[in-house]
C-alpha atoms as a PDB file:
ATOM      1  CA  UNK A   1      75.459 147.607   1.039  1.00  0.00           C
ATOM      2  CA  UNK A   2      73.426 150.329  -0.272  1.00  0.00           C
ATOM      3  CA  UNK A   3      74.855 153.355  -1.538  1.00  0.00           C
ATOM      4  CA  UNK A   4      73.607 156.681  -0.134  1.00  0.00           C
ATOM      5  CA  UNK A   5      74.016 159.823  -1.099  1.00  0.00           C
ATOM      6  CA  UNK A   6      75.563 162.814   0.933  1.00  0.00           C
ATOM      7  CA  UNK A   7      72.117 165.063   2.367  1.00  0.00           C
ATOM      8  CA  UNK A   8      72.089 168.856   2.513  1.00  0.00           C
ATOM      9  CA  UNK A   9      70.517 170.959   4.592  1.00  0.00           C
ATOM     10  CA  UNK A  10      70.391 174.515   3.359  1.00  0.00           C
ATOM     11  CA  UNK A  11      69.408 177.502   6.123  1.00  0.00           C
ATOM     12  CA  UNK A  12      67.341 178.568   2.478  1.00  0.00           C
ATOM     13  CA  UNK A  13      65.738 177.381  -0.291  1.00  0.00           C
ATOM     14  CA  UNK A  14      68.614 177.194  -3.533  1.00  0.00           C
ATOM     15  CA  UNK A  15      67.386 179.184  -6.462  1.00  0.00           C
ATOM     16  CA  UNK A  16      67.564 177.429  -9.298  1.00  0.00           C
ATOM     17  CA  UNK A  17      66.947 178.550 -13.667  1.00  0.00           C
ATOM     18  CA  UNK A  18      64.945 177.411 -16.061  1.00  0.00           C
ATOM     19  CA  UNK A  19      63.060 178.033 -19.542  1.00  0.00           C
ATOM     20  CA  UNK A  20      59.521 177.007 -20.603  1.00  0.00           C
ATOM     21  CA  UNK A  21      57.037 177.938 -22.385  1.00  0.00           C
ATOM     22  CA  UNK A  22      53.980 180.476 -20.934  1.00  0.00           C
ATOM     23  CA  UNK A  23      50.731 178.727 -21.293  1.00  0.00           C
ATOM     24  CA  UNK A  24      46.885 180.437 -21.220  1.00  0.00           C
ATOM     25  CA  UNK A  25      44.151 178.277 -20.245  1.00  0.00           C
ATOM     26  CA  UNK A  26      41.801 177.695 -22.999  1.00  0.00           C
ATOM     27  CA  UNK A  27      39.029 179.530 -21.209  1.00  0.00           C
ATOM     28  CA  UNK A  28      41.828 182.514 -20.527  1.00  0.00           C
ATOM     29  CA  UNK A  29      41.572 182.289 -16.751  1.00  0.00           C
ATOM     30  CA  UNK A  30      44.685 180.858 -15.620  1.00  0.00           C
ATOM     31  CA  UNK A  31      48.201 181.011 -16.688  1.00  0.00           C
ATOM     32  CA  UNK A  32      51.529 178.804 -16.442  1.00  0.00           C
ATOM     33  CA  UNK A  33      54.375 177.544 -18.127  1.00  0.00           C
ATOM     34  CA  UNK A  34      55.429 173.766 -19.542  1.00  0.00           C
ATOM     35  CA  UNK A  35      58.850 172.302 -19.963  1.00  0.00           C
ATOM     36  CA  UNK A  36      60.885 172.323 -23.136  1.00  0.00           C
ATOM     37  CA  UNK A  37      61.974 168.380 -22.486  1.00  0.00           C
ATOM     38  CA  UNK A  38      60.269 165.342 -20.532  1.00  0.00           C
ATOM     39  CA  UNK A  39      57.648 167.411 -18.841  1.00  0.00           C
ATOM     40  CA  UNK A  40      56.600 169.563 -21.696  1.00  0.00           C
ATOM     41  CA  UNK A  41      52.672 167.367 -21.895  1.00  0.00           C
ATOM     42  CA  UNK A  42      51.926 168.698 -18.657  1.00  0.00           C
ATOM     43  CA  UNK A  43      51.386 172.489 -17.617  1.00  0.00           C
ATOM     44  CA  UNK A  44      52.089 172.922 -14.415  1.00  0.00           C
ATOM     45  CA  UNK A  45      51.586 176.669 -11.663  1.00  0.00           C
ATOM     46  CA  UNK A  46      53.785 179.325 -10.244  1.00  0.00           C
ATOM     47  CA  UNK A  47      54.006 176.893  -7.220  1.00  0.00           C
ATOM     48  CA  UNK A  48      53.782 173.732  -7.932  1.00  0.00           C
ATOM     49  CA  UNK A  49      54.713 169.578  -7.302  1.00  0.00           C
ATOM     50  CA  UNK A  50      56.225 167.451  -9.671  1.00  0.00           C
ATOM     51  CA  UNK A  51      55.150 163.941 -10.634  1.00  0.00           C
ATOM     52  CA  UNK A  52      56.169 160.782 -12.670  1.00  0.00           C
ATOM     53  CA  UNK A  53      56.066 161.614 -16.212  1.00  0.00           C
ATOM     54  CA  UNK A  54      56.088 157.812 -16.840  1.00  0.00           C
ATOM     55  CA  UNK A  55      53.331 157.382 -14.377  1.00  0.00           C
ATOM     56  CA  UNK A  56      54.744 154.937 -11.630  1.00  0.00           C
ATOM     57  CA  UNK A  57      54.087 155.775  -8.245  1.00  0.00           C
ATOM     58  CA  UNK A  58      57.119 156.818  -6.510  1.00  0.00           C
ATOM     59  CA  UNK A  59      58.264 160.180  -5.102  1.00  0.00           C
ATOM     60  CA  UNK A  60      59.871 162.696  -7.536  1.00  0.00           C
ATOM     61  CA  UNK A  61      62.874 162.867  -7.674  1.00  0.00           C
ATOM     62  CA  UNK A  62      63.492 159.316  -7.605  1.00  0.00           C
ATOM     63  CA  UNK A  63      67.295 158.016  -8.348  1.00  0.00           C
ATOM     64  CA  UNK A  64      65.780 155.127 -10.385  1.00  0.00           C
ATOM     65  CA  UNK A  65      64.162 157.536 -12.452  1.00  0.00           C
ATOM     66  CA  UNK A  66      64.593 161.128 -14.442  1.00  0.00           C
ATOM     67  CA  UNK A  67      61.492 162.213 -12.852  1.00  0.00           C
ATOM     68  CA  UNK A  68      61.051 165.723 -11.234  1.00  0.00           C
ATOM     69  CA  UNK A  69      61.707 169.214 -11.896  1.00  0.00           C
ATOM     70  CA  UNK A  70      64.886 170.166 -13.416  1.00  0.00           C
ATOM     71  CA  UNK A  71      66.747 173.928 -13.537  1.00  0.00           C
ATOM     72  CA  UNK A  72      70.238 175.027 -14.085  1.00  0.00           C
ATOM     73  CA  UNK A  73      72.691 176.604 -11.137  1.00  0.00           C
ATOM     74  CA  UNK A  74      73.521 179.674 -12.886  1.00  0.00           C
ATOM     75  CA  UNK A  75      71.124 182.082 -15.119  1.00  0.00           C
ATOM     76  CA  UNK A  76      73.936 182.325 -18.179  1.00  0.00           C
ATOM     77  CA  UNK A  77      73.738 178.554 -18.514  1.00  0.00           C
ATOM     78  CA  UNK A  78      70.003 179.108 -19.332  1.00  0.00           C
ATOM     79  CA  UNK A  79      70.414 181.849 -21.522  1.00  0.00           C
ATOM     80  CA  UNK A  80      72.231 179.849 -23.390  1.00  0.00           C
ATOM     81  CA  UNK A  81      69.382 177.263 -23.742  1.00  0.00           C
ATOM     82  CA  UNK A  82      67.353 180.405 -25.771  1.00  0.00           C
ATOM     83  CA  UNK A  83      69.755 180.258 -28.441  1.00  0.00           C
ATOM     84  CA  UNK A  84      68.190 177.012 -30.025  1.00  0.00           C
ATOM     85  CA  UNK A  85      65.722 177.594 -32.707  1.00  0.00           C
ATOM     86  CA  UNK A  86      62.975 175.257 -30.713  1.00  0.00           C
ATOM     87  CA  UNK A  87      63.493 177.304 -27.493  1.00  0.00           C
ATOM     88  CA  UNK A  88      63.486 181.028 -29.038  1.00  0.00           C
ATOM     89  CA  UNK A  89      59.989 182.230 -27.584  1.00  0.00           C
ATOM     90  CA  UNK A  90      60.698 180.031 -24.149  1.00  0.00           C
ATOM     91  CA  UNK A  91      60.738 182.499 -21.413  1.00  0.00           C
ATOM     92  CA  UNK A  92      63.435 182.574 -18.656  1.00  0.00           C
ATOM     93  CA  UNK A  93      62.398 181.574 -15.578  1.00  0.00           C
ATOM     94  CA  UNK A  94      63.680 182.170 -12.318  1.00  0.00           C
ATOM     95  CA  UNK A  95      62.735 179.282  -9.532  1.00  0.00           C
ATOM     96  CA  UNK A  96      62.753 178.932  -5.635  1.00  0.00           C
ATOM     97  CA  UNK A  97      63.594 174.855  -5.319  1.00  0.00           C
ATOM     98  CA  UNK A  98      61.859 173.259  -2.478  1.00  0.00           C
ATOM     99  CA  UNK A  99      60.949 170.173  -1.224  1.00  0.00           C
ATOM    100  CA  UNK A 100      63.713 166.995  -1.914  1.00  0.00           C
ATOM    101  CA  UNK A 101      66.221 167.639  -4.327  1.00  0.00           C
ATOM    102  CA  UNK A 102      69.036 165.893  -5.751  1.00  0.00           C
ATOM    103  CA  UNK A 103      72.275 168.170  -6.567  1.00  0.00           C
ATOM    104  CA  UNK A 104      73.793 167.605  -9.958  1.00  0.00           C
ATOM    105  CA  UNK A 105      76.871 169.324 -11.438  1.00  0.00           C
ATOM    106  CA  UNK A 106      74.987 171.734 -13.634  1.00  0.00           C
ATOM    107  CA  UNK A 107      71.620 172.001 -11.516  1.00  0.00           C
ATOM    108  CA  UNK A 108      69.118 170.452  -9.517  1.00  0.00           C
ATOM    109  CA  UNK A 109      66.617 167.404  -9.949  1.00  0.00           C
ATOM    110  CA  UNK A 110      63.292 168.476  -7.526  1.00  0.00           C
ATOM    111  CA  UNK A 111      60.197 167.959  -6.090  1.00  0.00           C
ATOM    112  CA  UNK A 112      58.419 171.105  -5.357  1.00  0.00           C
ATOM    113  CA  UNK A 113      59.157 174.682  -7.105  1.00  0.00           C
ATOM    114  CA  UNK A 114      57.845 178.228  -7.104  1.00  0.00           C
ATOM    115  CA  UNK A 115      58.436 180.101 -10.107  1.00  0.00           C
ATOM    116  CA  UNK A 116      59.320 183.752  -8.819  1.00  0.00           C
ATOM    117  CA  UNK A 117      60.599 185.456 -11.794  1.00  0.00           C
ATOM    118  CA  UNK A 118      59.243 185.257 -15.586  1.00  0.00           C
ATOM    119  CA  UNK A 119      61.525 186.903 -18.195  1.00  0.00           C
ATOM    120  CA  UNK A 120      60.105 187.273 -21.204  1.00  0.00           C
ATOM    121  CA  UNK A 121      62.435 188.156 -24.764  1.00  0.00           C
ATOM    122  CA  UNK A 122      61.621 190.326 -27.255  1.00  0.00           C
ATOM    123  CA  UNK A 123      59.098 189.978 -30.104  1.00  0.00           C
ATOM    124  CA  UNK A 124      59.799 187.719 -33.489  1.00  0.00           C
ATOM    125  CA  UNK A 125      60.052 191.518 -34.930  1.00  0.00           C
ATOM    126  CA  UNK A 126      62.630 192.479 -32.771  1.00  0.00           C
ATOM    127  CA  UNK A 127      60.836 195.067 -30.796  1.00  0.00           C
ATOM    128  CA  UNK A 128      60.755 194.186 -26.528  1.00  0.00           C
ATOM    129  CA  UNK A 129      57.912 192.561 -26.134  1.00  0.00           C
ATOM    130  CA  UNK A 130      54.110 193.886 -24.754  1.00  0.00           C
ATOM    131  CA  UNK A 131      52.740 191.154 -24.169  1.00  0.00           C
ATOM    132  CA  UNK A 132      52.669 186.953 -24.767  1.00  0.00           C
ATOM    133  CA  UNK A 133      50.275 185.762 -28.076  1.00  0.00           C
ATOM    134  CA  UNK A 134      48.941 182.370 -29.582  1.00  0.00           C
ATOM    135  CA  UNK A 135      51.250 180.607 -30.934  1.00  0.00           C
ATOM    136  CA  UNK A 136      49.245 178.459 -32.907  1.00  0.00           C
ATOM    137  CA  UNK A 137      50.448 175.445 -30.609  1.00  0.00           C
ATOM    138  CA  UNK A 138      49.341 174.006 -27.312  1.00  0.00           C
ATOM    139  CA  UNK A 139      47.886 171.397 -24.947  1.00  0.00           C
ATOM    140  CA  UNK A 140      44.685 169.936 -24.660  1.00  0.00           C
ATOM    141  CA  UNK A 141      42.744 173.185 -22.827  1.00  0.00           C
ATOM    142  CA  UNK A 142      45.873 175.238 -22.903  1.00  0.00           C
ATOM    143  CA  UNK A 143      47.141 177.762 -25.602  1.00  0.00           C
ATOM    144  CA  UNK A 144      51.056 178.047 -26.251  1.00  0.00           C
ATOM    145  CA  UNK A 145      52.058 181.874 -25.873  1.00  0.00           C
ATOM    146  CA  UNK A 146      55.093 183.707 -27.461  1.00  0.00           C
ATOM    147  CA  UNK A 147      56.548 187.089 -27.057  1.00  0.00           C
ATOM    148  CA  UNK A 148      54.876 189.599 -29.111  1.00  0.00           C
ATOM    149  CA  UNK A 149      55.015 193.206 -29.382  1.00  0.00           C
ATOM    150  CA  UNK A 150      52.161 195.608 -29.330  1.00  0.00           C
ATOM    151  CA  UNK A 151      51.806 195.228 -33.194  1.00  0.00           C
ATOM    152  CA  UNK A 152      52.046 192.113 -34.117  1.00  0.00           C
ATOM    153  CA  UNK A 153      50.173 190.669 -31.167  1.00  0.00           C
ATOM    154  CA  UNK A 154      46.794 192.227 -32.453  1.00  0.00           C
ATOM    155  CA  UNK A 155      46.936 190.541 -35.913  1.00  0.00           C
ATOM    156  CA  UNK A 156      43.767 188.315 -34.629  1.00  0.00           C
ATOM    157  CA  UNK A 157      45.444 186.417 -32.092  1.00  0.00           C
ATOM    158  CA  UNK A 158      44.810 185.495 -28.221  1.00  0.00           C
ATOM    159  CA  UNK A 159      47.092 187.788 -26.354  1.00  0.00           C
ATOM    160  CA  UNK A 160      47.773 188.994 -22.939  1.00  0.00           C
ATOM    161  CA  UNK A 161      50.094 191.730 -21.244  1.00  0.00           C
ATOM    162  CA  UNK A 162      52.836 190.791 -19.177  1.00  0.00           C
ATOM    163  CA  UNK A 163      51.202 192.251 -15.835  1.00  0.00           C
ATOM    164  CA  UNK A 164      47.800 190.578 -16.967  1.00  0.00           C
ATOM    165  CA  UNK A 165      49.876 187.171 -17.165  1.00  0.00           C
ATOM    166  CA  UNK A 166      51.662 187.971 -14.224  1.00  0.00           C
ATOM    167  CA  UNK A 167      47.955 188.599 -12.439  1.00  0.00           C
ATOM    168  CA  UNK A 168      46.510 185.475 -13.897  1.00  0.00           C
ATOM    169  CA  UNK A 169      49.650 183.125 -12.621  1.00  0.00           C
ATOM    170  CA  UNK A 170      49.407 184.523  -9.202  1.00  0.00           C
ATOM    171  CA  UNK A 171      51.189 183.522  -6.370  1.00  0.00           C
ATOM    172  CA  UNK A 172      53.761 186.781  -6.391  1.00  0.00           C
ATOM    173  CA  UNK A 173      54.715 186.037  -9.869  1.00  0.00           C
ATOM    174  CA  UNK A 174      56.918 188.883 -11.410  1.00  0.00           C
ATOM    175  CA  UNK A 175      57.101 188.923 -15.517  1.00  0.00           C
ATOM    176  CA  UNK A 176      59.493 191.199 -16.934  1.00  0.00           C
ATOM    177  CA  UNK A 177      60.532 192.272 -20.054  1.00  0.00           C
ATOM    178  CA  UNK A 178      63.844 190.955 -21.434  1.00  0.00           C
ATOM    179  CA  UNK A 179      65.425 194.466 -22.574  1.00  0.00           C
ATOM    180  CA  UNK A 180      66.052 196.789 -19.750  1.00  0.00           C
ATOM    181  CA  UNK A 181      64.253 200.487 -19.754  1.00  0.00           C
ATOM    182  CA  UNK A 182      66.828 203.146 -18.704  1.00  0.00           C
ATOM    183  CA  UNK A 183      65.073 206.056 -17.097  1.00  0.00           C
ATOM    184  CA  UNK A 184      66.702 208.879 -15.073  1.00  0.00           C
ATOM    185  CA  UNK A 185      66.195 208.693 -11.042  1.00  0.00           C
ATOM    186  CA  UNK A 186      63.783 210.508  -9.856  1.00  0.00           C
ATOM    187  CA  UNK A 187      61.609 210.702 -13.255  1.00  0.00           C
ATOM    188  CA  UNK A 188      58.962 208.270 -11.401  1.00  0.00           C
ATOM    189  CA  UNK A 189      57.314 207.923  -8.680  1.00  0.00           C
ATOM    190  CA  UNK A 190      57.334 204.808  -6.155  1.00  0.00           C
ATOM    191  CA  UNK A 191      55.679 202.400  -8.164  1.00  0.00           C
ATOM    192  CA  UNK A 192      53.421 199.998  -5.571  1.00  0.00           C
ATOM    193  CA  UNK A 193      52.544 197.346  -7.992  1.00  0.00           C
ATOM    194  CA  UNK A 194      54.560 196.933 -11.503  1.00  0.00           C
ATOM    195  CA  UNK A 195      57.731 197.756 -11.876  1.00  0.00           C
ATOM    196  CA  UNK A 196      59.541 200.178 -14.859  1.00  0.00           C
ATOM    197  CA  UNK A 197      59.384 197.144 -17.506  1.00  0.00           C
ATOM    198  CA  UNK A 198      55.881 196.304 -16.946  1.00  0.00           C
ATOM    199  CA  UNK A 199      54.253 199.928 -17.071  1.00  0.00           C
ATOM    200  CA  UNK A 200      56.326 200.306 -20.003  1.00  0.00           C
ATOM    201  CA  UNK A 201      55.133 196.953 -21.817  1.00  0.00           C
ATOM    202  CA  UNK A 202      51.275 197.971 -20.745  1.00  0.00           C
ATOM    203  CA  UNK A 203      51.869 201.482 -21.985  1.00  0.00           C
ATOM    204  CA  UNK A 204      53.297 199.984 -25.647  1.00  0.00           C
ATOM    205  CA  UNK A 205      50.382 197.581 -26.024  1.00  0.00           C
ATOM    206  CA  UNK A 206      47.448 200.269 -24.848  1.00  0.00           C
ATOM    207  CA  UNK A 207      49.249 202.518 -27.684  1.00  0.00           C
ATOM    208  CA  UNK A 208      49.365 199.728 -30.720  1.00  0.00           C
ATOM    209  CA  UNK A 209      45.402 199.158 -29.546  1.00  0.00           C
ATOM    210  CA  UNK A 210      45.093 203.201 -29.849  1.00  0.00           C
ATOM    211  CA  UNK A 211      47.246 203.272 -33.259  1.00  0.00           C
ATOM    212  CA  UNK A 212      44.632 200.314 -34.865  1.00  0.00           C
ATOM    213  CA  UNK A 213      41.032 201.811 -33.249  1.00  0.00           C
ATOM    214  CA  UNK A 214      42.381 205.169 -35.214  1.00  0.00           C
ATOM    215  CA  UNK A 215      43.147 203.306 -38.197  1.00  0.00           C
ATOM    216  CA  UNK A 216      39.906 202.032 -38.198  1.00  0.00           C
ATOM    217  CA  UNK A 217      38.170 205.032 -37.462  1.00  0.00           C
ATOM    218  CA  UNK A 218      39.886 206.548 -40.580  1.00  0.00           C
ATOM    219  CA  UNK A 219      38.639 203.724 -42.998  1.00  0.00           C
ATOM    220  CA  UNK A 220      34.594 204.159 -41.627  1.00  0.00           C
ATOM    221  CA  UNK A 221      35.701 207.809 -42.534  1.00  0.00           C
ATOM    222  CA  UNK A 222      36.633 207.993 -45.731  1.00  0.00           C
ATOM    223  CA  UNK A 223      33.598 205.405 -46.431  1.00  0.00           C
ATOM    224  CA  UNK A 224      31.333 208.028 -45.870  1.00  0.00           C
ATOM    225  CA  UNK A 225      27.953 207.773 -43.600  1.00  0.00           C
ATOM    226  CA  UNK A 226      25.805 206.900 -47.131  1.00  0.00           C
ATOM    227  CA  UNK A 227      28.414 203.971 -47.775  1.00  0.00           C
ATOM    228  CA  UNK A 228      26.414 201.833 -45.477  1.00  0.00           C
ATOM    229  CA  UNK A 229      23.289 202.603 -46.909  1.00  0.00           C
ATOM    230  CA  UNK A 230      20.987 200.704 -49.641  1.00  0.00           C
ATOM    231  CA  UNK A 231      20.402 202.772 -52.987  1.00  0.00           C
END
């Protein structure tokens, strides 16, 4: 007799949470995220299917196997996940689960996902973060991105603003900055496109970009406009 587990049948898709790490194609033209555990070798897209890590040729999730996505019930329980030293500059992210799933106490083992929400921590520094960096890691063709404030992220490294990730992702994907913005009602207008956070990261990282073109503007100045020239 073979075992069989109870099915659900949800009226709508669970939501499920996760952390990875934000990824930046090597040519800069497409973003995503990779796991922290099994699946961390393979980027994978705001929507997309999960496969055998191991290679055999079943359907994910398959009981036999550990394949599949995997997320958390509650967002505290991922949180939590952040605190390790290896996760720090993981990202949180917020997941639609769809496709087969198998229920576990803690979360979900699935076949199909679409990451909806992206929240990113704050800078190494300690200021909220601008936008997501070069790590210095990655994938073959795919650049591992960290947090990074408007500062730091322009100390010669591959960067790109939160919206600008958010537009390269696609699919609907919203990235956020971790630390919330408190501004009085009625001090903005309807905003169509980016929330608060993200016109507030974009406005911090066109500033730092201002702050350094000044700085060097100030150094060509006090060279002088003979410096350049041959005695």
């Amino acid at each position: 007799m073979r075992l069989r587990l109870p099915e659900e049948r949800p009226t709508e898709p669970p939501t499920g949470y996760k952390i990875a790490h934000p990824m930046l194609s090597q040519d800069g033209t497409r973003a995503g995220f990779t796991g922290v555990s099994l699946g961390g070798a393979l980027p994978y897209g705001v929507l997309a299917d999960a496969s055998c890590v191991y290679g055999l040729r079943h359907r994910a999730p398959s009981r036999r196997c550990d394949c599949g996505f995997h997320c958390v019930h509650d967002r505290p329980t991922a949180e939590g996940l952040l605190c390790t030293a290896a996760h720090r500059a993981a990202v949180l992210l917020e997941v639609t689960v769809l496709g087969r799933y198998i229920r576990f106490e803690r979360g979900f083992r699935y076949a199909r996902q679409r990451v909806r929400t992206a929240t990113v921590g704050p800078c190494a520094c300690g200021t909220v973060a601008a936008a997501l960096a070069d790590t210095g890691r990655g994938r073959p063709g795919w650049r591992e991105l960290a947090p990074s404030c408007g500062g730091c992220c322009l100390r010669g490294r591959t960067s790109v603003s939160l919206a600008g990730f958010a537009r390269l992702a696609g699919e609907g994907l919203r990235v956020v900055a971790g630390r919330a913005v408190t501004v009085a009602p009625g001090d903005l207008g309807a905003v169509e496109e980016l929330g608060v956070p993200e016109l507030t990261a974009e406005a911090a990282l066109l500033q730092a970009r201002l702050d350094w073109f000044q700085a060097q503007l100030a150094r060509l100045g006090e060279r002088g406009p003979e410096s350049g020239r041959e005695g």
